[in-house]
Protein backbone atom coordinates (compact mmCIF):
# COMPACT_ATOMS: atom_id res chain seq x y z
CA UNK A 1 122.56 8.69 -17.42
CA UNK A 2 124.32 11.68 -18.82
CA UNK A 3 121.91 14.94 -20.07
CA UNK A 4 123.42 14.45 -23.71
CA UNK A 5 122.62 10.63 -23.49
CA UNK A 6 119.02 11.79 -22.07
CA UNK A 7 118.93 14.29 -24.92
CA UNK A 8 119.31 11.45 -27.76
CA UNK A 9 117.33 9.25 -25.98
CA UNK A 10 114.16 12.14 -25.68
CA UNK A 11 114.96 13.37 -28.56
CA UNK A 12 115.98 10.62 -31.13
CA UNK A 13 118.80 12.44 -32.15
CA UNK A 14 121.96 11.57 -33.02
CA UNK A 15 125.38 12.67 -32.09
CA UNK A 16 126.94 12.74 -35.30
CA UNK A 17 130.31 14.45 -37.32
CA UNK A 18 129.91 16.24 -40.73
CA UNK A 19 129.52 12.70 -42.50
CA UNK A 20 125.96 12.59 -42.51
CA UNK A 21 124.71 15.62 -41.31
CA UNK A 22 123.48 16.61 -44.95
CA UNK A 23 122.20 13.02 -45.47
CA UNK A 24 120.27 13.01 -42.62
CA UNK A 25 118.43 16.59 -42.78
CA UNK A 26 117.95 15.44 -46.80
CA UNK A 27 115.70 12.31 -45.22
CA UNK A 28 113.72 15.03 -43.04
CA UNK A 29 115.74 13.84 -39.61
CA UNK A 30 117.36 16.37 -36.91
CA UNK A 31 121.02 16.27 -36.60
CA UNK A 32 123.17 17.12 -33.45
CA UNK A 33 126.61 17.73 -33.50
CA UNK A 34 129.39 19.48 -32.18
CA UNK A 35 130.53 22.46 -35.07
CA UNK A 36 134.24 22.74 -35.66
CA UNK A 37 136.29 26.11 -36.00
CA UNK A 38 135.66 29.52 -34.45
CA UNK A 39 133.42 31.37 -36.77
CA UNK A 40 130.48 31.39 -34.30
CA UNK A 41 132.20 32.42 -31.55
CA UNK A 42 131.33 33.23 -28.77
CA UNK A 43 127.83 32.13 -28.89
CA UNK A 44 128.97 28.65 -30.20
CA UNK A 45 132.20 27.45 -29.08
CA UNK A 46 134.06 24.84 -30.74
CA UNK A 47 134.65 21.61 -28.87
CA UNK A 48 132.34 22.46 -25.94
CA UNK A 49 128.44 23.52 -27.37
CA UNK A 50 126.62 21.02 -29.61
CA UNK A 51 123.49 22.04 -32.04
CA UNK A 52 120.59 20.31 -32.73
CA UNK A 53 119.52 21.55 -36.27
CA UNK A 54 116.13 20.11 -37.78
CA UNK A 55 115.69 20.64 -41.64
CA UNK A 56 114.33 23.88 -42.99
CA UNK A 57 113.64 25.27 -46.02
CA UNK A 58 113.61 29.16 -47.56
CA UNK A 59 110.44 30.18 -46.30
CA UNK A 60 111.34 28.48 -42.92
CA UNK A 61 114.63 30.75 -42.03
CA UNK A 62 114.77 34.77 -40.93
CA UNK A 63 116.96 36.93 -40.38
CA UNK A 64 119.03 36.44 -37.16
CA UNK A 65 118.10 32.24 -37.62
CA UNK A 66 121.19 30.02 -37.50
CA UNK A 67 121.24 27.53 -40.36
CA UNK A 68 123.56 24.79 -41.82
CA UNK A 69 124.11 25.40 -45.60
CA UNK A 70 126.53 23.58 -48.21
CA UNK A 71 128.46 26.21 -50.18
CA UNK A 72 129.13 26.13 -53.50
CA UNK A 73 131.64 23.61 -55.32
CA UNK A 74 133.50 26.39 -55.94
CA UNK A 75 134.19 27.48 -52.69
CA UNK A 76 134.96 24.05 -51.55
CA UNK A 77 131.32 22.73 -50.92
CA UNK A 78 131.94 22.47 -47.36
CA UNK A 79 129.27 22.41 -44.38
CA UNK A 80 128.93 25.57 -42.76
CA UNK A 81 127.14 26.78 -40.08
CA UNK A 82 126.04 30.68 -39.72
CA UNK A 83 123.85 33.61 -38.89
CA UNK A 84 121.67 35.03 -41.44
CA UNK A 85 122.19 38.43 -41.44
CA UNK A 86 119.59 39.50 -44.21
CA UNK A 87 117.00 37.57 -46.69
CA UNK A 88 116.03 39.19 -49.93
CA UNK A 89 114.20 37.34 -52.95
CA UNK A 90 117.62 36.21 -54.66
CA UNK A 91 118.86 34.54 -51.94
CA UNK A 92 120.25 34.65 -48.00
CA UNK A 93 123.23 36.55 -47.21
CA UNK A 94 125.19 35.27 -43.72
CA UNK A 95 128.20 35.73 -41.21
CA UNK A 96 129.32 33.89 -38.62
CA UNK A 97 128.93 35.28 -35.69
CA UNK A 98 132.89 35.74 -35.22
CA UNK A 99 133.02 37.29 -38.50
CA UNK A 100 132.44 40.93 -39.83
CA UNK A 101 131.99 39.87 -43.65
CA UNK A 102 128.76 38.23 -44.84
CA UNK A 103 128.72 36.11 -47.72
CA UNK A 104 126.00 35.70 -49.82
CA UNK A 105 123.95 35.60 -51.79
CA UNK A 106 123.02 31.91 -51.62
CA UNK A 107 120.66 29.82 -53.12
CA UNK A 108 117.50 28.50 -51.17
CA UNK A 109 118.77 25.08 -52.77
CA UNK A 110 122.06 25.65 -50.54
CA UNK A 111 119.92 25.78 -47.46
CA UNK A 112 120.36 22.24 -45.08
CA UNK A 113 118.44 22.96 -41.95
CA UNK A 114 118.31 25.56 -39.06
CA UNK A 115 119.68 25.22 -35.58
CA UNK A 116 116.48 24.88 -33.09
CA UNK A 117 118.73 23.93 -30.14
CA UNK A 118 122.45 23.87 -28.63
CA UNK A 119 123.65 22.28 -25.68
CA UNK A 120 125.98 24.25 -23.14
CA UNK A 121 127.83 21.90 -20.24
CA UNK A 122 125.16 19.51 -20.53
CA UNK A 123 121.89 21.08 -20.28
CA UNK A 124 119.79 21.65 -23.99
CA UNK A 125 118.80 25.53 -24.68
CA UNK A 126 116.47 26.63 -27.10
CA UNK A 127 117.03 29.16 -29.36
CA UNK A 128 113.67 30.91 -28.96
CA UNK A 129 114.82 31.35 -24.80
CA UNK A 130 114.62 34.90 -24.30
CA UNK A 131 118.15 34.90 -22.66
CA UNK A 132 119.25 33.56 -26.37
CA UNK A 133 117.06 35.63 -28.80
CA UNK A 134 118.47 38.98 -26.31
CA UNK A 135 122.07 38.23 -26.76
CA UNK A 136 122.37 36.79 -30.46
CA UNK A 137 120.51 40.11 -31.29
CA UNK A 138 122.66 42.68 -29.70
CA UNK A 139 125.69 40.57 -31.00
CA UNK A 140 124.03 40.76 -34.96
CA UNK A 141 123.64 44.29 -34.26
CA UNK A 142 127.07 45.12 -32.83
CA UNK A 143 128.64 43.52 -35.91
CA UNK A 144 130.09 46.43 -37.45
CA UNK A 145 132.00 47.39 -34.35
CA UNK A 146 132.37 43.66 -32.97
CA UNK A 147 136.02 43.66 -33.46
CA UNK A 148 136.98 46.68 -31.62
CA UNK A 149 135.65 45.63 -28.88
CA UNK A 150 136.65 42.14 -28.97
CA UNK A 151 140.44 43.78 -29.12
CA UNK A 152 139.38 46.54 -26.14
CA UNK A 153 138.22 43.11 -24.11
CA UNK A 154 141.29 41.54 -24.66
CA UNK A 155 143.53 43.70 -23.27
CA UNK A 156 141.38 44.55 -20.34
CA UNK A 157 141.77 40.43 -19.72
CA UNK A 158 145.41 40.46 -20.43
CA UNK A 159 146.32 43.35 -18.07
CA UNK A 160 143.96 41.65 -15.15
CA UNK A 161 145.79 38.61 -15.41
CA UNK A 162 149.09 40.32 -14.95
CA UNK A 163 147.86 41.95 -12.39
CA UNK A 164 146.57 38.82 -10.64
């Protein structure tokens, strides 16, 4: 048996695509899926980490949590998955964790659920693992100068490679 088949067997939950992820959390059930696009990189990779997320509400969520919100009609009322970078009374105010802008502020009513697991090659990791909690800080608080180095790390990769 595979560890994600173990997984949804232990766990009860699901491997599932967008369609039903908001259903699902609605009815009080964990999702797990795999999120699309790179906004979260590189702590969540698209088409190799999967998430569990459980339902949350407002007073559930901190700063630094992942979550799964809808946004607003407006702005295409699409799934999203990000980082909250700060909580006030009005609302949350995120970024993904590949991105230097934070949107916000959104509406506790916007708020889904918040990402208590992913799973890496296989093997489940929980967000509260200190190995986790150490890096997804650092990254949150290197987030005005994330993209410098991301370009600096680049080029140090492309000129190895020629090199090799």
């Amino acid at each position: 048996m595979r560890q994600t088949d173990r997984i949804e067997k232990c766990l009860g939950v699901p491997a599932m695509t967008d369609k039903g992820v908001s259903e699902y959390l609605a009815e009080g059930k964990s999702v797990r899926f795999q999120p699309r696009g790179f906004s979260m990189y590189p702590l969540i990779i698209s088409g190799r980490d999967e998430v569990i997320v459980e339902p949350a509400s407002f007073s559930d969520v901190k700063k630094g949590d992942v979550v799964v919100y809808r946004r607003t009609p407006e702005n295409g009322g699409i799934l999203v998955i990000h980082r909250i970078v700060k909580k006030t009374d009005e609302g949350m105010y995120l970024s993904g964790d590949n991105q230097t802008e934070v949107e916000g502020p959104l509406m506790p009513s916007q708020l889904l659920g918040k990402m208590t697991y992913y799973i890496r090659k296989g093997k489940m990791h929980s967000v509260d693992e200190f190995s986790y909690r150490a890096i997804s800080g650092l990254w949150r608080v290197l987030r005005p100068v994330r993209r410098p180095i991301q370009k600096a790390g680049g080029k140090i990769l492309r000129a190895l490679k020629k090199e090799l």
